[in-house]
N, C-alpha and C. Protein backbone atom coordinates (compact mmCIF):
# COMPACT_ATOMS: atom_id res chain seq x y z
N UNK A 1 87.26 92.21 84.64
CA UNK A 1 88.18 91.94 85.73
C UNK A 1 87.39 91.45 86.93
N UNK A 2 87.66 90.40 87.85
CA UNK A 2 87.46 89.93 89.03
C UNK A 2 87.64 91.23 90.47
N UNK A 3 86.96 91.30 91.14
CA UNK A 3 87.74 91.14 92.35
C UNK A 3 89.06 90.78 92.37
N UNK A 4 89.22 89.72 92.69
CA UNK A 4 90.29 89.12 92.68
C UNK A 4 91.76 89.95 92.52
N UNK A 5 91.27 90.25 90.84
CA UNK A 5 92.52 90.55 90.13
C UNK A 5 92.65 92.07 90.60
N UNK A 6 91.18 92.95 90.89
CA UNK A 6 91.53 94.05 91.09
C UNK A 6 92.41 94.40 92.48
N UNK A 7 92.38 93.26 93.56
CA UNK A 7 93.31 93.64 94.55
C UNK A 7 94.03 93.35 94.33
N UNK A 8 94.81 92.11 93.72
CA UNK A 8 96.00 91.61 93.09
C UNK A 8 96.69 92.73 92.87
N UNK A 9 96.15 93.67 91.62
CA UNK A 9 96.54 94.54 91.03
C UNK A 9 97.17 96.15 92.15
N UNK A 10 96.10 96.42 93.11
CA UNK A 10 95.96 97.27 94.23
C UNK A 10 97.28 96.90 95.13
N UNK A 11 97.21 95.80 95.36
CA UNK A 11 98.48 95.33 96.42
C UNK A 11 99.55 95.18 96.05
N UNK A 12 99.97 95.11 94.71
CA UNK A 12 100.94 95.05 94.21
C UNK A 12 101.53 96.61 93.80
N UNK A 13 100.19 97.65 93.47
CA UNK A 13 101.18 99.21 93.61
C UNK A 13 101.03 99.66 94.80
N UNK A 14 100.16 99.13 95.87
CA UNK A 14 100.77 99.83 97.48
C UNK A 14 102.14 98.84 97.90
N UNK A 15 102.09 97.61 97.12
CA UNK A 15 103.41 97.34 97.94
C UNK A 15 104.79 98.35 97.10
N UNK A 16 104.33 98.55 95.58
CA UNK A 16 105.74 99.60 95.05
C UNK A 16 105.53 100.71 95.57
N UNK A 17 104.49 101.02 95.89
CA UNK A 17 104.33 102.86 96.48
C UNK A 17 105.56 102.87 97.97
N UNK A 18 105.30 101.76 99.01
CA UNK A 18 106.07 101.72 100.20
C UNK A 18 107.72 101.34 100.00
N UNK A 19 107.61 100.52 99.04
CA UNK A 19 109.33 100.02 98.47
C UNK A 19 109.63 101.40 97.89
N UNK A 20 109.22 101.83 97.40
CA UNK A 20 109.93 102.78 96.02
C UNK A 20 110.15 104.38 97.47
N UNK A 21 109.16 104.13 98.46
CA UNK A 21 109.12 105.86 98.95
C UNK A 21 110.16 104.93 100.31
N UNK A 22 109.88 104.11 101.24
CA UNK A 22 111.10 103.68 101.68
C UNK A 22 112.23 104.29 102.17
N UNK A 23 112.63 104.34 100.99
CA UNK A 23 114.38 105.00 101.05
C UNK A 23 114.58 106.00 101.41
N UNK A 24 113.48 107.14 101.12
CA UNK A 24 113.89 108.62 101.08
C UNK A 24 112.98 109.16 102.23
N UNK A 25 112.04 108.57 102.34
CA UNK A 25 111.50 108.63 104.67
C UNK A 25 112.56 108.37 105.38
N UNK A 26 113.00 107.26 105.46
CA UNK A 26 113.75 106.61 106.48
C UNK A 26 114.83 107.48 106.01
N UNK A 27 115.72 108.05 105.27
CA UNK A 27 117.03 109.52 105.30
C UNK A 27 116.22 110.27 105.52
N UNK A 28 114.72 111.00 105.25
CA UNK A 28 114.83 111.77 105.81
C UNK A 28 114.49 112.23 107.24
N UNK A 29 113.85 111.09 107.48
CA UNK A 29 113.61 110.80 109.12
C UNK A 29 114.66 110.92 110.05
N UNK A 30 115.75 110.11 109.62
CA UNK A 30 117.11 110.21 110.44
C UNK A 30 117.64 111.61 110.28
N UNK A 31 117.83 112.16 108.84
CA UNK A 31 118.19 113.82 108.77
C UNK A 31 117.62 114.61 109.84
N UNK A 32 116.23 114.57 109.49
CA UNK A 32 115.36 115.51 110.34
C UNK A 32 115.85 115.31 112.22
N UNK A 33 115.70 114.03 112.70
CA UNK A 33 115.69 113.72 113.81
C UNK A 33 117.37 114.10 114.26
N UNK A 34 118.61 114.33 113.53
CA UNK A 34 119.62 114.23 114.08
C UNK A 34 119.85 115.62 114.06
N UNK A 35 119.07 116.14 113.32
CA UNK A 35 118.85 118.07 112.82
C UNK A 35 118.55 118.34 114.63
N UNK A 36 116.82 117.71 115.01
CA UNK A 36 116.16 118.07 116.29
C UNK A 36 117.16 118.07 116.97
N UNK A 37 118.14 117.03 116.94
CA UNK A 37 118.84 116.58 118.65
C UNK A 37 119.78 117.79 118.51
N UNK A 38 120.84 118.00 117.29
CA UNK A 38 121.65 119.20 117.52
C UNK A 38 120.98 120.63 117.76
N UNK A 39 119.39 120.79 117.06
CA UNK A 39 118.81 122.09 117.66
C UNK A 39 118.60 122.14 119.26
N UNK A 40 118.30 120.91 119.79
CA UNK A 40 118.00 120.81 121.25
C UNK A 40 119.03 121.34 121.93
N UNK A 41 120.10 120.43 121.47
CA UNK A 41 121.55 120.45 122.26
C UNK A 41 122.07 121.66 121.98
N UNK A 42 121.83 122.72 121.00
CA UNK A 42 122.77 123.74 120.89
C UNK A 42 121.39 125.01 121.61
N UNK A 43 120.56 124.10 121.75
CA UNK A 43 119.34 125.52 122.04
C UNK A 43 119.13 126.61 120.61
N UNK A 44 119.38 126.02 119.97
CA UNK A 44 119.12 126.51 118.74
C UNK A 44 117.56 126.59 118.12
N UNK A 45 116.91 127.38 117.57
CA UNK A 45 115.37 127.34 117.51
C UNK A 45 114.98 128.26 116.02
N UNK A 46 115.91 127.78 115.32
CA UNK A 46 115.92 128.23 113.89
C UNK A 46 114.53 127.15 112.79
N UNK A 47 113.97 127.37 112.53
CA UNK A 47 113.12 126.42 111.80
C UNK A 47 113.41 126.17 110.66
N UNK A 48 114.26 126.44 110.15
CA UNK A 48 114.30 126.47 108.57
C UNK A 48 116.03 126.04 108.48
N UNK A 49 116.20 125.16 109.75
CA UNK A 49 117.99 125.06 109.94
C UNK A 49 117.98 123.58 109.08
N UNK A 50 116.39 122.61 109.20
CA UNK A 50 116.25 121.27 108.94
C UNK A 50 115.81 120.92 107.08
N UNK A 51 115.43 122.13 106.05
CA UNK A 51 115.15 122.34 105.18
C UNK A 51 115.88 121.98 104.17
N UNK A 52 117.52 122.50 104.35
CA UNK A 52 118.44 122.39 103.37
C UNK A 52 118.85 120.92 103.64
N UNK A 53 119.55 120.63 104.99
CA UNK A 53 120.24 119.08 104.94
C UNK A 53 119.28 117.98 104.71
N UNK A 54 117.64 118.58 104.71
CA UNK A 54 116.70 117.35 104.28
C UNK A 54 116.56 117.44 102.68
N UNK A 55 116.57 118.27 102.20
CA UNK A 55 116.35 118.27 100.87
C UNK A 55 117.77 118.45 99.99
N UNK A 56 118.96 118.17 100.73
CA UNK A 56 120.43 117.88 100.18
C UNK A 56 120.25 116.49 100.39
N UNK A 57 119.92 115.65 101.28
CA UNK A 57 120.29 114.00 101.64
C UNK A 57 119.12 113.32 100.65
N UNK A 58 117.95 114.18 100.42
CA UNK A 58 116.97 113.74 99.28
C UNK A 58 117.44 113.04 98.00
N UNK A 59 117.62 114.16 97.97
CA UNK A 59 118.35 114.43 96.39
C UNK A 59 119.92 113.24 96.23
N UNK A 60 120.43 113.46 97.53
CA UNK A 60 121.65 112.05 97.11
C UNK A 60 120.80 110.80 97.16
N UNK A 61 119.69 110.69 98.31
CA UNK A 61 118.87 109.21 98.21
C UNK A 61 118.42 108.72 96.54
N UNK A 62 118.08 109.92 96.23
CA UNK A 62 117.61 109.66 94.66
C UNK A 62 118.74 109.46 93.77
N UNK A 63 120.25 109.64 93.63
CA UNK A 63 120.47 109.32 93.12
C UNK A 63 121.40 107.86 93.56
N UNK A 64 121.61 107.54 94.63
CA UNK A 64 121.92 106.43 95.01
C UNK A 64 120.68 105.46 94.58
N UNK A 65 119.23 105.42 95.23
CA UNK A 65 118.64 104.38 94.92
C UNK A 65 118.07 104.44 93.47
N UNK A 66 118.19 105.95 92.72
CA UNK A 66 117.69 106.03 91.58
C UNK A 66 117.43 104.88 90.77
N UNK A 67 118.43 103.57 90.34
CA UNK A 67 118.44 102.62 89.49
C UNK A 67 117.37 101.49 90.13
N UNK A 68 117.49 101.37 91.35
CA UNK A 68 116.91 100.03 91.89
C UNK A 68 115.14 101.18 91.78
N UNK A 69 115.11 102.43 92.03
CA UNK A 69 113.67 102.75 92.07
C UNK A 69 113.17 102.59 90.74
N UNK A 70 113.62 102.37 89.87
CA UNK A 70 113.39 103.08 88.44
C UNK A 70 112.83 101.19 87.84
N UNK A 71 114.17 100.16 88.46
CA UNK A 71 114.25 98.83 88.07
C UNK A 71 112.63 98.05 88.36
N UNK A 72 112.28 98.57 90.36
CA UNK A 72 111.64 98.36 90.33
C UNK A 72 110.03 98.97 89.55
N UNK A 73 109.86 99.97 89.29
CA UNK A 73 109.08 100.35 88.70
C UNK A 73 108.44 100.06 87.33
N UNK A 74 109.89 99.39 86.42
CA UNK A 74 109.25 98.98 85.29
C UNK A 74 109.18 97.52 85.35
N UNK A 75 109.41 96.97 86.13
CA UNK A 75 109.39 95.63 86.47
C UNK A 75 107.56 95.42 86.84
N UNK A 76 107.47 96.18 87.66
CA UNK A 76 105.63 96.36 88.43
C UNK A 76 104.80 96.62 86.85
N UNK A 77 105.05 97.37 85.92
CA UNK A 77 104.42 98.14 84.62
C UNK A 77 105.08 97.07 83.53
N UNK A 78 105.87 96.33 83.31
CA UNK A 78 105.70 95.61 82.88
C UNK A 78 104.68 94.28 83.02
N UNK A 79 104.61 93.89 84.31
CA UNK A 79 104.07 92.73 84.71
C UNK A 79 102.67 93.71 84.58
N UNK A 80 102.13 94.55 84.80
CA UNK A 80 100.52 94.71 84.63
C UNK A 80 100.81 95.00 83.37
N UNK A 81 100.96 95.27 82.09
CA UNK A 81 101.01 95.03 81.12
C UNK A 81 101.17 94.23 80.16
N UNK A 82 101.72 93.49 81.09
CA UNK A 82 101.62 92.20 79.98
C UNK A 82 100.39 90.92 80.92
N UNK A 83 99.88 91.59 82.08
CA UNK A 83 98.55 90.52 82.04
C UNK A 83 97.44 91.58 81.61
N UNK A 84 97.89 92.49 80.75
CA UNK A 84 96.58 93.45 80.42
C UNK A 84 95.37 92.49 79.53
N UNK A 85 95.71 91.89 79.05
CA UNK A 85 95.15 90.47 78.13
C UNK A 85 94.14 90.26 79.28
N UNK A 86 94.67 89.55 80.14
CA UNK A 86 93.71 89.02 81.36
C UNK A 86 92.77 89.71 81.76
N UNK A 87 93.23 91.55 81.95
CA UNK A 87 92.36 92.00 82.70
C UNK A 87 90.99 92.86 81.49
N UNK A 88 91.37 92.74 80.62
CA UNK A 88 89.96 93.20 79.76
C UNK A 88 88.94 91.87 79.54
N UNK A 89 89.02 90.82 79.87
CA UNK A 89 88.37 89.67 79.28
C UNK A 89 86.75 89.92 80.20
């Protein structure tokens, strides 16, 4: 294998690592952050109030984007598998 091909290869699973995780930062970022503003606003100072509605909105992210995460994934493992030819030469 080249150089070349080995970043080819590198940039193409940090770009699925950021597509594929994506979805479920950004819900749980907004979860978490809309959790803070009602703890602020109610003076509420429970730590463990942000636990359940982040790891309930998880779990729906996964199964909403489930198909497109899954699509893209064998799409990435296909394509390095089928230039596996290329990369042993």
């Amino acid at each position: 294998m080249t150089e070349g091909q080995v970043l080819d290869v590198m940039r193409d699973a940090f770009y699925n690592i950021i597509i594929c995780s994506a979805p479920m930062l950004v819900i749980s970022l907004v979860v978490g952050l809309t959790i803070s503003i009602f703890q602020t606003v109610t003076s509420i100072q429970e730590q463990t109030l942000t636990f359940v509605p982040k790891v309930l909105s998880i779990f729906i992210a996964l199964i909403v984007f489930g198909s497109f995460l899954m699509t893209t994934l064998t799409d990435y493992i296909e394509r390095l598998w089928g230039n596996f030819s290329i990369y042993i030469r």
